[in-house]
Protein backbone atom coordinates (compact mmCIF):
# COMPACT_ATOMS: atom_id res chain seq x y z
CA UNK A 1 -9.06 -0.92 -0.18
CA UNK A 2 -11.80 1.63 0.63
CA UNK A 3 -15.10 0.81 1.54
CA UNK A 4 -16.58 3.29 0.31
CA UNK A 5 -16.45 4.18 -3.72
CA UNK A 6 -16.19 7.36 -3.34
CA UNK A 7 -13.60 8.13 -1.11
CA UNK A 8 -10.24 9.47 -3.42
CA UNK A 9 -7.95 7.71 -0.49
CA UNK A 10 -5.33 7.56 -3.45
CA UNK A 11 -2.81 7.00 -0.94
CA UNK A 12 -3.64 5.01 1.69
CA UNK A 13 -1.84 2.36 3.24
CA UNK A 14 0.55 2.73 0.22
CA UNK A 15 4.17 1.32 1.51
CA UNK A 16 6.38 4.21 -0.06
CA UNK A 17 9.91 3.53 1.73
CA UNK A 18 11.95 5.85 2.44
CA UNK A 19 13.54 8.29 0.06
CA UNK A 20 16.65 8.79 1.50
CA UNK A 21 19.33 6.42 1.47
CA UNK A 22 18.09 3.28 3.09
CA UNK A 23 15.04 3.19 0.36
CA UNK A 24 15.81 -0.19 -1.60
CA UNK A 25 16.60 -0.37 -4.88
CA UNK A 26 13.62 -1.01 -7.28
CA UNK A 27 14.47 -3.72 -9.60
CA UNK A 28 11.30 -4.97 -10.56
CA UNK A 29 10.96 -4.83 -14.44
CA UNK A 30 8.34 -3.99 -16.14
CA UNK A 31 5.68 -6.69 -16.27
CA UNK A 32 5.15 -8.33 -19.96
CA UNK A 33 1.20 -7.13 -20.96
CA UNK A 34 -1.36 -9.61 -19.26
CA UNK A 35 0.48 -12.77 -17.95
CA UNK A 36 -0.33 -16.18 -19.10
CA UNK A 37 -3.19 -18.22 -16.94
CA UNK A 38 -2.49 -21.15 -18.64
CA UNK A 39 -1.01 -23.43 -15.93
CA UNK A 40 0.44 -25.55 -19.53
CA UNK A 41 2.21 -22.41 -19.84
CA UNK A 42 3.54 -21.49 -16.59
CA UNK A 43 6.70 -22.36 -14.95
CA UNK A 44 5.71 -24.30 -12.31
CA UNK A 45 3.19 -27.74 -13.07
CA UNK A 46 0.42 -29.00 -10.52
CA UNK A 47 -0.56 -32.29 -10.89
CA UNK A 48 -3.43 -33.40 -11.57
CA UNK A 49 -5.04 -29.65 -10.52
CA UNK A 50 -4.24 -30.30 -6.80
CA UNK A 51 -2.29 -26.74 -5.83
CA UNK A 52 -1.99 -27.90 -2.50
CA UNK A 53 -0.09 -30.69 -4.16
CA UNK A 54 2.32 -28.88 -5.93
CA UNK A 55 6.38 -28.93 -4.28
CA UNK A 56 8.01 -25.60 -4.83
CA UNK A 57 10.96 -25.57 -7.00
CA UNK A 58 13.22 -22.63 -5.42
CA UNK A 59 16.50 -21.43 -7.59
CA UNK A 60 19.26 -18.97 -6.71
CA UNK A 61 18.37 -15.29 -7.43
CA UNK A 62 21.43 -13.66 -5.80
CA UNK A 63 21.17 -13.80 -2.37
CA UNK A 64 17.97 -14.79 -1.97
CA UNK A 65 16.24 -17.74 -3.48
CA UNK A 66 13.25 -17.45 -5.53
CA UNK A 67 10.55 -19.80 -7.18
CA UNK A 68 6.89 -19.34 -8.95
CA UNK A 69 3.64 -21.25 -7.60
CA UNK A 70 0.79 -21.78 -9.03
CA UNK A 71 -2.76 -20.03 -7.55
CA UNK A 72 -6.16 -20.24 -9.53
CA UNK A 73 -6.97 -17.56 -10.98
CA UNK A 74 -10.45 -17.80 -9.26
CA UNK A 75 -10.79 -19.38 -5.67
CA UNK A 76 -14.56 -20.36 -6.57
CA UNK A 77 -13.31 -22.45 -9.40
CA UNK A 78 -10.00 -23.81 -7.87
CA UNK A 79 -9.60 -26.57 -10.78
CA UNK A 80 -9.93 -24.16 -13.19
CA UNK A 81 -7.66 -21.81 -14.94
CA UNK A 82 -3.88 -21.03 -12.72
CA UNK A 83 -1.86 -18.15 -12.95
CA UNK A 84 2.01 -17.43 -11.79
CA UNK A 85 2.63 -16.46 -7.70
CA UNK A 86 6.26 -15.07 -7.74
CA UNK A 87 7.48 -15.44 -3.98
CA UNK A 88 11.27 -15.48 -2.39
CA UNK A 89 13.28 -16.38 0.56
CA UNK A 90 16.33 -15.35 2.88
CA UNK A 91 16.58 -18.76 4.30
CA UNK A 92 16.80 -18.48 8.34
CA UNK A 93 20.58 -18.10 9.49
CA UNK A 94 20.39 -20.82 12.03
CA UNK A 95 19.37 -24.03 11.76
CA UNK A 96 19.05 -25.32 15.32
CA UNK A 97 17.04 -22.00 16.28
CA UNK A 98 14.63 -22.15 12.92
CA UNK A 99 11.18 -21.90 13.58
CA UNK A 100 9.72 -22.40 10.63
CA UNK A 101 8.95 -19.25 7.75
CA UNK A 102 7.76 -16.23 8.33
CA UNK A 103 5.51 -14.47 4.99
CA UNK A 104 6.26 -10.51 4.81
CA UNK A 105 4.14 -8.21 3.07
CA UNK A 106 5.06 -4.21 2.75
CA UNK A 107 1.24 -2.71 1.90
CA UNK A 108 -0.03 -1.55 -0.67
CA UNK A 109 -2.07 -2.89 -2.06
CA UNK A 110 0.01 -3.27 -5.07
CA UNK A 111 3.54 -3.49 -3.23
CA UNK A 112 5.93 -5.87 -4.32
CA UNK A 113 7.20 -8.55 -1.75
CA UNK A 114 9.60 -9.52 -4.13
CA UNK A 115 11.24 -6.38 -3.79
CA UNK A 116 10.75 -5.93 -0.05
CA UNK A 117 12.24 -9.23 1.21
CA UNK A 118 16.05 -8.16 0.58
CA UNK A 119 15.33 -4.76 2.51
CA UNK A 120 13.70 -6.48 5.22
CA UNK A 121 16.39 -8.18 6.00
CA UNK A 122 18.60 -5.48 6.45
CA UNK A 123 16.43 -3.82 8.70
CA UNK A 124 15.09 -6.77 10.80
CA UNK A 125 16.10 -7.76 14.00
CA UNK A 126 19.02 -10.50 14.54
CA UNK A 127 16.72 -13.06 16.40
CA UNK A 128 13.97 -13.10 13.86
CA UNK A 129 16.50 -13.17 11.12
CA UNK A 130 18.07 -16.27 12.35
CA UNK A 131 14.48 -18.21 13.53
CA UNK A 132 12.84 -17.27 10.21
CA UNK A 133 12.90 -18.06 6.67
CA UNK A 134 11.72 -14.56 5.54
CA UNK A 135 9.61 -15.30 2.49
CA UNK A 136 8.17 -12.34 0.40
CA UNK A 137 5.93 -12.71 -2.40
CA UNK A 138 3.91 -10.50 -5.03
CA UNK A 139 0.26 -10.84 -4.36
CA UNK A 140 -2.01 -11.69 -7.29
CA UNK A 141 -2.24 -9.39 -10.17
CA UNK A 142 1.20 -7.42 -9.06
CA UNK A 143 5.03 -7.41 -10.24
CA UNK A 144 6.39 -10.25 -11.31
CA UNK A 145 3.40 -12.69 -10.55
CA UNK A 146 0.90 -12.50 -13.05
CA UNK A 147 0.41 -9.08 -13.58
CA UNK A 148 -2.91 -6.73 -13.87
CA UNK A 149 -2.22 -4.83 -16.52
CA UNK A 150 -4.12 -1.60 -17.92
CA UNK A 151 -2.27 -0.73 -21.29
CA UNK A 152 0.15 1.87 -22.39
CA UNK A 153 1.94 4.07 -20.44
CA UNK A 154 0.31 7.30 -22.32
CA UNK A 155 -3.31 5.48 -21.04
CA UNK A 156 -2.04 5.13 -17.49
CA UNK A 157 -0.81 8.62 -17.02
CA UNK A 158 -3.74 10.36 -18.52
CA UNK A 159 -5.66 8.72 -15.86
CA UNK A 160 -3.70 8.88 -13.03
CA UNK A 161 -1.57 12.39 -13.46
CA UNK A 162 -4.00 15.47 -14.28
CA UNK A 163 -5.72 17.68 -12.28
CA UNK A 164 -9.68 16.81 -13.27
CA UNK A 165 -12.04 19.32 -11.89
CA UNK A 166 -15.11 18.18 -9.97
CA UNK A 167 -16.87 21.49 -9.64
CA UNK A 168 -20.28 19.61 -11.62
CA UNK A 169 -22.46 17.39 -12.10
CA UNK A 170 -21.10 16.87 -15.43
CA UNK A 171 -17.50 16.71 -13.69
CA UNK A 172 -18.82 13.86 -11.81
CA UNK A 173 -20.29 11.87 -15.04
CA UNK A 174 -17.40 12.30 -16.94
CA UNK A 175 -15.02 11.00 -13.66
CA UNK A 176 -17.53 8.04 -13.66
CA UNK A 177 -17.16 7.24 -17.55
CA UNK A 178 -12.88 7.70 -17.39
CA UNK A 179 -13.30 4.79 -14.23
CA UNK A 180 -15.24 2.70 -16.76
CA UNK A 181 -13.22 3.28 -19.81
CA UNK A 182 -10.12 2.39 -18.17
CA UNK A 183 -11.55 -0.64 -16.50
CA UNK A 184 -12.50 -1.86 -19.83
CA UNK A 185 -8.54 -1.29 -21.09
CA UNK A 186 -7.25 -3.32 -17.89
CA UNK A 187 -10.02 -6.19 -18.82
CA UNK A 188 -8.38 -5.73 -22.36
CA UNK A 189 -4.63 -6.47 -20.98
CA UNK A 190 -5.52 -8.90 -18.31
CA UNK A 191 -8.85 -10.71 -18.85
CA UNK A 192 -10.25 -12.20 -15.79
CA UNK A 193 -7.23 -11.55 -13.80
CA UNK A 194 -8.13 -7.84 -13.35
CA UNK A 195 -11.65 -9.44 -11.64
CA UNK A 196 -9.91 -11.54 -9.21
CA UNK A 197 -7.32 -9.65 -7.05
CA UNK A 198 -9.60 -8.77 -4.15
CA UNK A 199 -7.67 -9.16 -1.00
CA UNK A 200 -9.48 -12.34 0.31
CA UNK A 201 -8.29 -14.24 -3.10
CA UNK A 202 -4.78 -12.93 -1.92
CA UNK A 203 -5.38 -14.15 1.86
CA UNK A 204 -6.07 -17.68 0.11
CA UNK A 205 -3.02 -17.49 -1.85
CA UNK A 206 -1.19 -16.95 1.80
CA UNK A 207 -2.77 -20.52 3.09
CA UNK A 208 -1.46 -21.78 0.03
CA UNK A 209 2.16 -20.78 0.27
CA UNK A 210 1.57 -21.95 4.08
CA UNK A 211 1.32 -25.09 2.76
CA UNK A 212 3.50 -25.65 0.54
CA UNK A 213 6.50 -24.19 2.47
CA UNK A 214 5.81 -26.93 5.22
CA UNK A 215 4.11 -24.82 8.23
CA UNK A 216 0.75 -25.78 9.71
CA UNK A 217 0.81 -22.75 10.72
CA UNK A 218 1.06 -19.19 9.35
CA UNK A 219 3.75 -17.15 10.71
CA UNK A 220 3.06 -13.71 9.19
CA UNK A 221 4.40 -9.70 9.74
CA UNK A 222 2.78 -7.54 7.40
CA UNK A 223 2.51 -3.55 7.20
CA UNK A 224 0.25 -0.97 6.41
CA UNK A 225 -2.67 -2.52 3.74
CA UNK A 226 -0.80 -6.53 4.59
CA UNK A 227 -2.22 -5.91 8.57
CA UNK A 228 -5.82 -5.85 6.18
CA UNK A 229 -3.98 -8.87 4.23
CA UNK A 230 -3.09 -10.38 7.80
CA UNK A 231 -6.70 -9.89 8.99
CA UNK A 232 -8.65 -11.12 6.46
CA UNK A 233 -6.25 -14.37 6.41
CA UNK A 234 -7.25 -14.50 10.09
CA UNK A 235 -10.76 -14.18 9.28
CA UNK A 236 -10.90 -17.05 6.98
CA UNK A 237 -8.19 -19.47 8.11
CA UNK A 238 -8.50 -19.12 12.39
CA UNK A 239 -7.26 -22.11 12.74
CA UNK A 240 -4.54 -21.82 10.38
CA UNK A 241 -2.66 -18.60 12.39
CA UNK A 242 0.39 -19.10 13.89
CA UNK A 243 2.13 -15.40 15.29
CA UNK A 244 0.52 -12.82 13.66
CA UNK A 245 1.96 -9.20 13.79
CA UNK A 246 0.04 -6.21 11.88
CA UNK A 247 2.17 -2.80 12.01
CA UNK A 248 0.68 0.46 10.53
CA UNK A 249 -2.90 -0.68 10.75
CA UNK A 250 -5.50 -0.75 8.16
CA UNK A 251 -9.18 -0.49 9.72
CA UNK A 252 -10.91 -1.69 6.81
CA UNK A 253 -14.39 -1.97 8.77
CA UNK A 254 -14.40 1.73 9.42
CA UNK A 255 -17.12 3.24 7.32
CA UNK A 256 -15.03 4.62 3.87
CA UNK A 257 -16.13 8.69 4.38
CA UNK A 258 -14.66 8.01 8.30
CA UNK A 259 -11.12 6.29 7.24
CA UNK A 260 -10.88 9.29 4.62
CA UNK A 261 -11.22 11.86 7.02
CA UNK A 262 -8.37 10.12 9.57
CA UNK A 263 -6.18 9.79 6.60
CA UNK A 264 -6.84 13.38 5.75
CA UNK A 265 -6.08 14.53 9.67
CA UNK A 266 -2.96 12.42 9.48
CA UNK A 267 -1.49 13.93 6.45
CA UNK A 268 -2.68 17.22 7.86
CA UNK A 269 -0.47 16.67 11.30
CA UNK A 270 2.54 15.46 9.68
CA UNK A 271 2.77 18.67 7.55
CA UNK A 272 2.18 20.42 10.60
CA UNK A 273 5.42 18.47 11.96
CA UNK A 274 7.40 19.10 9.08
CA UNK A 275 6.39 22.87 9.30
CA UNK A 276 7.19 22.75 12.84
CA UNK A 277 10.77 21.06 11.94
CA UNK A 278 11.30 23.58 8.53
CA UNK A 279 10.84 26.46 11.18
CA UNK A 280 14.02 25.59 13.21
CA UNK A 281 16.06 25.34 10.13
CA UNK A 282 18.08 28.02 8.78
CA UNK A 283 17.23 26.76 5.11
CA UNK A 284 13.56 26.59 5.63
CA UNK A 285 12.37 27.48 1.89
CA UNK A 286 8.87 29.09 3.48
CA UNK A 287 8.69 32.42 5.54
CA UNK A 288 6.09 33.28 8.36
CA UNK A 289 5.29 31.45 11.54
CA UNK A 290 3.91 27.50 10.80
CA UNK A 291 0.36 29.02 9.93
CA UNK A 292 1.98 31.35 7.20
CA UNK A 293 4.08 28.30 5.90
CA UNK A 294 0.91 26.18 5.81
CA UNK A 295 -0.53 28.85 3.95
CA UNK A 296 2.33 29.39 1.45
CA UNK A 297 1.83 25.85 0.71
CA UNK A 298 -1.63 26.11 -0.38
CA UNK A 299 -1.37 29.12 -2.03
CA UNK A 300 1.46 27.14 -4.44
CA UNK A 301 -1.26 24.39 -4.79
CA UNK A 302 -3.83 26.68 -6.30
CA UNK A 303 -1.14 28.27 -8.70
CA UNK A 304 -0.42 24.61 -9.60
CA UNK A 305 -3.73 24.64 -10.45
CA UNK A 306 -4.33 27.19 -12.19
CA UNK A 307 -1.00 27.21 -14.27
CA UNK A 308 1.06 24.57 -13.46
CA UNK A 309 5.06 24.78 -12.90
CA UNK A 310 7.42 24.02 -15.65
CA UNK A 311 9.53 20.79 -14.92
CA UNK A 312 11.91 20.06 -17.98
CA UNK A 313 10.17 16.93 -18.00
CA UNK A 314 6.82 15.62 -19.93
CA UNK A 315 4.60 16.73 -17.86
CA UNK A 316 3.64 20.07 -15.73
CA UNK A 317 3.37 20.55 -12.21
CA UNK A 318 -0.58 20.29 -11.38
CA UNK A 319 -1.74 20.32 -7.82
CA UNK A 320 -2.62 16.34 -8.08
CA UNK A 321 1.10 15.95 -8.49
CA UNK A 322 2.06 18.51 -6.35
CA UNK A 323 -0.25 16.60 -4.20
CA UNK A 324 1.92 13.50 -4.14
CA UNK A 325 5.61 14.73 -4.26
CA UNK A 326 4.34 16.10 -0.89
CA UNK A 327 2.51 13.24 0.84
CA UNK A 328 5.24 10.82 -0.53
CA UNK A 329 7.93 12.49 1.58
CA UNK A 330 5.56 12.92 4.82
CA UNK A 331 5.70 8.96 5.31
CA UNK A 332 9.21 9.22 7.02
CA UNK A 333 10.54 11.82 8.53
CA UNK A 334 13.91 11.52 6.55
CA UNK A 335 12.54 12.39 3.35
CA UNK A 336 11.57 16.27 4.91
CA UNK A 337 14.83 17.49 3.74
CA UNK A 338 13.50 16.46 0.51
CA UNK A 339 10.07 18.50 0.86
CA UNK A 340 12.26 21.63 2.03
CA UNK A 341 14.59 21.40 -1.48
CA UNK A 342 11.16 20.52 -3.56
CA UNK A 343 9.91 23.75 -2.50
CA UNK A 344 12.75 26.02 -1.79
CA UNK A 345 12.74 25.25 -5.82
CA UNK A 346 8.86 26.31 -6.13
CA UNK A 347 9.60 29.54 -4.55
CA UNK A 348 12.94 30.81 -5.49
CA UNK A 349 12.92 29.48 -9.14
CA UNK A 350 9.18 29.24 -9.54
CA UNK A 351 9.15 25.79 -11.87
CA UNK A 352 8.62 22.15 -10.23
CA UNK A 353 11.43 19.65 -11.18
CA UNK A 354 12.38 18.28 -8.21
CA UNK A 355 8.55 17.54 -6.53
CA UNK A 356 7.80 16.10 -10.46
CA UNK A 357 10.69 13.45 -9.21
CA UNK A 358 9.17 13.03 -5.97
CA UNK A 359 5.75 12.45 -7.80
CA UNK A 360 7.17 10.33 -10.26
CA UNK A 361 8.47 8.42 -7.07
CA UNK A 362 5.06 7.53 -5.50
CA UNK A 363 3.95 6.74 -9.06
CA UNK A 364 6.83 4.09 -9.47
CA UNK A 365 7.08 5.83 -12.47
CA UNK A 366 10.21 7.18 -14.17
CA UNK A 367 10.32 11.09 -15.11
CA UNK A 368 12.56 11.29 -17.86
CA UNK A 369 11.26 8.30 -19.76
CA UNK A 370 7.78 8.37 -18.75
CA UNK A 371 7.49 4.44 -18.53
CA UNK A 372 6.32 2.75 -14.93
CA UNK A 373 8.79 0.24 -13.07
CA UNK A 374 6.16 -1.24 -12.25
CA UNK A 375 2.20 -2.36 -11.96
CA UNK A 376 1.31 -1.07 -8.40
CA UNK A 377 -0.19 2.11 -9.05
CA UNK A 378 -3.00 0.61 -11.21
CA UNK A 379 -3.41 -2.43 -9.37
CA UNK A 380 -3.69 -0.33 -6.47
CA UNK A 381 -6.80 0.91 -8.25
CA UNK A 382 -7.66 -2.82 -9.47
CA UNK A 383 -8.02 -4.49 -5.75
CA UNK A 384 -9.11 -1.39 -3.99
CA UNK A 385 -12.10 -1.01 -6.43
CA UNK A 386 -12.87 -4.92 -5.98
CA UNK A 387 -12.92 -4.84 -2.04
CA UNK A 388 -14.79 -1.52 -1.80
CA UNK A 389 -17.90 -4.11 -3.62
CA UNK A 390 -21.06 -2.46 -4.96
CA UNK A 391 -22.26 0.94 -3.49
CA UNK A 392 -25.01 3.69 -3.85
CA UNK A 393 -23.64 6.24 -6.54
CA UNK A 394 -23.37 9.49 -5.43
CA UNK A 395 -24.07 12.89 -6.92
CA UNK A 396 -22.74 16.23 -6.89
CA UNK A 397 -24.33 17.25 -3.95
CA UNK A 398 -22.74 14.76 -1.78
CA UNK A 399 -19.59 15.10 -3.43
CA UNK A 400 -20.00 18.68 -2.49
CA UNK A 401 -21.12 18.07 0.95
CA UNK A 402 -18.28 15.41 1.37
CA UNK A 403 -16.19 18.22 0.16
CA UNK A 404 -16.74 20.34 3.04
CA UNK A 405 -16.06 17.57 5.59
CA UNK A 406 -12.43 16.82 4.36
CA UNK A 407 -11.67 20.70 4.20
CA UNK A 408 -12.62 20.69 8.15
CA UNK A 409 -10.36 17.55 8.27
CA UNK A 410 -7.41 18.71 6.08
CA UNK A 411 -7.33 22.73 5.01
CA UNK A 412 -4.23 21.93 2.49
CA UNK A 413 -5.26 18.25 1.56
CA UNK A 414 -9.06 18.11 1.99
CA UNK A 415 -9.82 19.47 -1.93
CA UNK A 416 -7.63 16.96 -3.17
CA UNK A 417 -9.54 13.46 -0.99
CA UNK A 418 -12.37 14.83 -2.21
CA UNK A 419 -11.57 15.02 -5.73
CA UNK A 420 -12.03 11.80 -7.25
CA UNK A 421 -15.00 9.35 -8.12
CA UNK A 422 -13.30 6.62 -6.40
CA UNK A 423 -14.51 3.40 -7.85
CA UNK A 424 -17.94 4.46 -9.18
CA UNK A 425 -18.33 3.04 -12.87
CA UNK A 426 -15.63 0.02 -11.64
CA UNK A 427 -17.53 -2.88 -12.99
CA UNK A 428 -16.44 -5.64 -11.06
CA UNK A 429 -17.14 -6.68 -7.15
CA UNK A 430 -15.18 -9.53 -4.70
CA UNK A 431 -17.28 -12.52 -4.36
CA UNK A 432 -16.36 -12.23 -0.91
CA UNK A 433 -16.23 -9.02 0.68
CA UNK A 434 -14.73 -9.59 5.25
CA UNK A 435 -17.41 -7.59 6.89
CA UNK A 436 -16.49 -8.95 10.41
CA UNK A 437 -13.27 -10.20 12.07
CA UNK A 438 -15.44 -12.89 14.33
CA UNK A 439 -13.49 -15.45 13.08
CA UNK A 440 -10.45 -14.17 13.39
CA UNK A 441 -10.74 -12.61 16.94
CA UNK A 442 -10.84 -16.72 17.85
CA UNK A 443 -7.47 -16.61 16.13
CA UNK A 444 -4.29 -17.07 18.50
CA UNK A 445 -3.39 -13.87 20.09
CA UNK A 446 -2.17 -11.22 17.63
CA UNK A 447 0.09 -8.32 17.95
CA UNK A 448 -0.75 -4.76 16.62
CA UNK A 449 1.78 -1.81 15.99
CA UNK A 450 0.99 1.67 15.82
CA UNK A 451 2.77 4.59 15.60
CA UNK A 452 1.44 7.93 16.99
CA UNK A 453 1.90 9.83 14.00
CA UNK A 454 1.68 7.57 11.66
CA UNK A 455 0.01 10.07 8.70
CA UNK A 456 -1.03 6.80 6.11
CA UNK A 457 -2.50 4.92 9.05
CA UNK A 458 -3.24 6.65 12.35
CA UNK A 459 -2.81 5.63 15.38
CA UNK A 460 -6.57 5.08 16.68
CA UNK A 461 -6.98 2.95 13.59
CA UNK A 462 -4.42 0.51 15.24
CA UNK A 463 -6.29 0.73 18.67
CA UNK A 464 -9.83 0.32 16.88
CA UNK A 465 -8.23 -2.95 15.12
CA UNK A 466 -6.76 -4.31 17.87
CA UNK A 467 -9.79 -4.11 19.56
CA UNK A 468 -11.37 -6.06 16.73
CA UNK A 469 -8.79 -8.64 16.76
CA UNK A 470 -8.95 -9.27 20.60
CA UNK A 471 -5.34 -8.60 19.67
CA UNK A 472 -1.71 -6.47 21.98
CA UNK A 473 -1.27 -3.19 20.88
CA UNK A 474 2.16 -1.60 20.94
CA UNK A 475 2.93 1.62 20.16
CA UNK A 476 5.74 3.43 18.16
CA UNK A 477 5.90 7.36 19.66
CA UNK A 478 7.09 9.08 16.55
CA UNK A 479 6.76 10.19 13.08
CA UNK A 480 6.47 8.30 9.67
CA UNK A 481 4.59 5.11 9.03
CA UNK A 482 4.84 2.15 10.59
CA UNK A 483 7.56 1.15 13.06
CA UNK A 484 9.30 -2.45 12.70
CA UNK A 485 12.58 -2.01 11.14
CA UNK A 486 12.82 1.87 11.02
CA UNK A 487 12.39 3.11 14.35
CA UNK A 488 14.05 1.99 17.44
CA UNK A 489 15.48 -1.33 19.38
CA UNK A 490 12.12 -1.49 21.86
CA UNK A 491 10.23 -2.02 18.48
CA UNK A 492 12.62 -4.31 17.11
CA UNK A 493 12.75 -5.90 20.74
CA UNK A 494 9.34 -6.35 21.72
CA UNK A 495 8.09 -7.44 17.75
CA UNK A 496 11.50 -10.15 17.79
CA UNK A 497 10.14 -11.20 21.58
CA UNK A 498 6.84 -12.09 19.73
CA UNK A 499 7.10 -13.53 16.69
CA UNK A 500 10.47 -15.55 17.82
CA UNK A 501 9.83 -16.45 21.39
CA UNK A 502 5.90 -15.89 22.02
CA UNK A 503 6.03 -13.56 24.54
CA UNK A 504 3.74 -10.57 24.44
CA UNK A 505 4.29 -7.47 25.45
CA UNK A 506 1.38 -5.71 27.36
CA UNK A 507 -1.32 -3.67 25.52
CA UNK A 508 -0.36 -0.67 25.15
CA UNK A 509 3.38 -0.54 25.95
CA UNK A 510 5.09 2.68 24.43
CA UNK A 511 8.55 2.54 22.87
């Protein structure tokens, strides 16, 4: 999802739910190795070629019901070769009040909608539950639709889990050649899939399921990378948008180096929150006023480093997954009890087991087997790399320089944004790349949702894509990302008021 190549952003927009006890429970197997895009093959027939054609043949899958579509597997050569589109429903609980469906997407990119429907509508509000069918689907490449896949499990960790220093020039090359190696092992799994899950293929997948569900227009909520989903679909289908509401904005057209840097400053604050919290507990694991604590924290980072903590497990405790048993608890305040037992371990014990789980956890990836639930952390890589499109390469100097910049930004986080190679050496560009949101700013009105300390997607970039969108902003004062469904009734009020009845709250109401 970056625009620029270079930026790590290994964690943006990434819809990690909760880790406490209202987190859903993952029950998305692991996809078989590169899907079938045969459409002879496939579940679901379209006749004659004509995927608008197609009627959707929905089955019982518990509560929910559930059916496969079919979706080329490139929208330039729509006749051509299909792959599956997994998708589900809670069918609205009122007849006489339905309004049609609404689509769902949690973020990502690479989060399953499959999964996410059942949570959502445990968490929704009453109103939209009974106007709505909620219908969730995984987007191209992910879960259960036709997956991207990127080979063993040993391959995938040894690119995604060590600690790879870029200290060189010759850091840099060899950072570039892993990026190309391993996109020639998902082109190996997945064929042409792997080329085609940019997000505007996905936004024309959305039209599709539009369609065939019955709506001429597209009813949509989506959070975190789905208000980029939601935008681009907006972009290319104006006339097709119904009531559109984005929470946790994504503001793709930011230059890459300047959504890094918010990103970093968000992260940044909501340790300094946590700090702030930690120090008023009587079990704080970390000594010292918030300053000192921030401190401890980095000083367990560069032992990490250096010699990482023992887990029990497969792996060590580096600082890159140090990195993300941290930032996976910072997206909801709930999970900082977590963060406090993670390192109340680090300290008093000195080994890592517990933020190894918490890693694991933003992986999707089990600890004590080492296999993934699921596909999202590489196709996370696959459909960022595709939308960030063809860019200058950089060298070491601008690495270096870049460096510098995040450290200003984030003084326990910075090191690690600037740490990668991004998505130089990814082979493969979208054929179309939304540089503007013209279009879609002639859309119907659209409602944005920020939250003020949002750390995965700050609040300005909510006001800057509102802006873009000609679209409401309303705003969520509190921690954790995004706000519909797990922060209060004036969310769940003014969203519901929306999406069910069409009335808009005023830009810039605060809940």
């Amino acid at each position: 999802m970056v625009s620029r190549s270079h930026s790590a952003f290994a964690v943006i927009a990434a819809s990690v739910l909760v880790l406490a006890a209202c987190t859903p429970s993952k029950e998305q197997v692991t996809p078989d190795q590169g899907g079938s895009t045969d459409s002879s093959e496939s579940s679901s027939a379209v006749p004659d070629g004509d995927l608008y054609g197609q009627e959707i043949a929905w089955e019982e899958c518990g509560s929910l019901e559930c059916a496969t579509i079919q979706v080329p597997v490139d929208w330039s050569k729509p006749e051509g070769d299909t792959m599956d589109l997994d998708i589900n429903r809670s069918v609205a609980r009122s007849e006489s009040d339905r309004l049609g469906s609404l689509l769902i997407n949690p973020g990502g990119p690479g989060g399953s909608g499959l999964d996410y429907t059942e949570y959502f509508t445990l968490s929704a509000g009453d109103d939209l539950l009974d106007a709505y069918d909620i219908v969730g689907f995984d987007p191209r490449g992910v879960g259960q639709s036709t997956p991207v896949m990127c080979g063993s499990d040993q391959l995938i960790d040894d690119y995604y889990m060590p600690d790879y220093p870029l200290e060189s020039q010759e850091d840099l090359d060899a950072g570039v050649e892993r990026n190309e190696i391993f996109a020639a092992a998902c082109e190996d799994a997945s064929g042409d899939v792997v080329k085609n899950v940019d997000t505007a293929s996905a936004a024309r997948d959305m039209d599709l399921i539009r369609a065939l569900v019955g709506d001429e227009a597209l009813n949509y909520l989506g959070f975190s990378y789905g208000t980029q989903l939601g935008a681009t679909y907006a972009e290319l289908f104006p006339e097709n948008v119904g009531r559109l509401a984005l929470d946790g904005a994504v503001d793709f057209l930011l230059p890459g180096e300047e959504q890094s840097i918010g990103q970093a400053e968000g992260f940044e604050q909501a340790l300094t929150n946590f700090l702030v919290w930690c120090d008023s507990q009587d079990d704080c694991a970390l000594d010292g006023d918030v300053e000192a604590k921030r401190q401890h924290i980095s000083d367990l980072m560069d032992q990490a480093l250096a010699e990482p903590f023992a887990t029990g497990e497969d792996w060590d405790l580096n600082g890159n997954l140090m990195v993300y048993g941290i930032v996976v608890t910072l997206y909801d305040e709930a999970s900082w009890t977590l963060l406090n037992t993670a390192l109340t371990e680090l300290v008093e014990q000195g080994t890592g087991g517990v933020m190894f789980q918490l890693a694991n956890f933003y992986l999707d990836r089990d600890a004590a087997t080492g296999t993934y639930a699921g596909n999202s952390t590489w196709a996370f890589t696959a459909i960022g790399c595709l939308d960030a499109g063809d860019e200058e390469a950089w060298d070491y100097n601008d690495v270096a320089e870049f460096r510098e910049v995040m450290l200003e930004a984030s003084p326990t986080f910075g090191w690690w944004f600037s740490s990668g190679t991004g998505c130089d050496g990814w082979p493969w560009a979208a054929d179309d790349i939304i540089t503007s949101l013209d279009n879609a700013a002639s859309a119907p009105q659209m409602l944005v949702i920020g939250t003020t300390n949002d750390p995965a997607t700050p609040l300005k970039w909510s006001e800057s894509l509102a802006e873009r969108l000609g679209a409401e902003l309303l705003v969520y004062d509190g921690e954790g990302h995004t706000a519909y469904g797990r922060s209060n009734q004036c969310i769940i009020d003014n969203v519901d008021g929306f999406l069910v009845d069409g009335v808009m709250p005023d830009s810039g109401t605060e809940c």
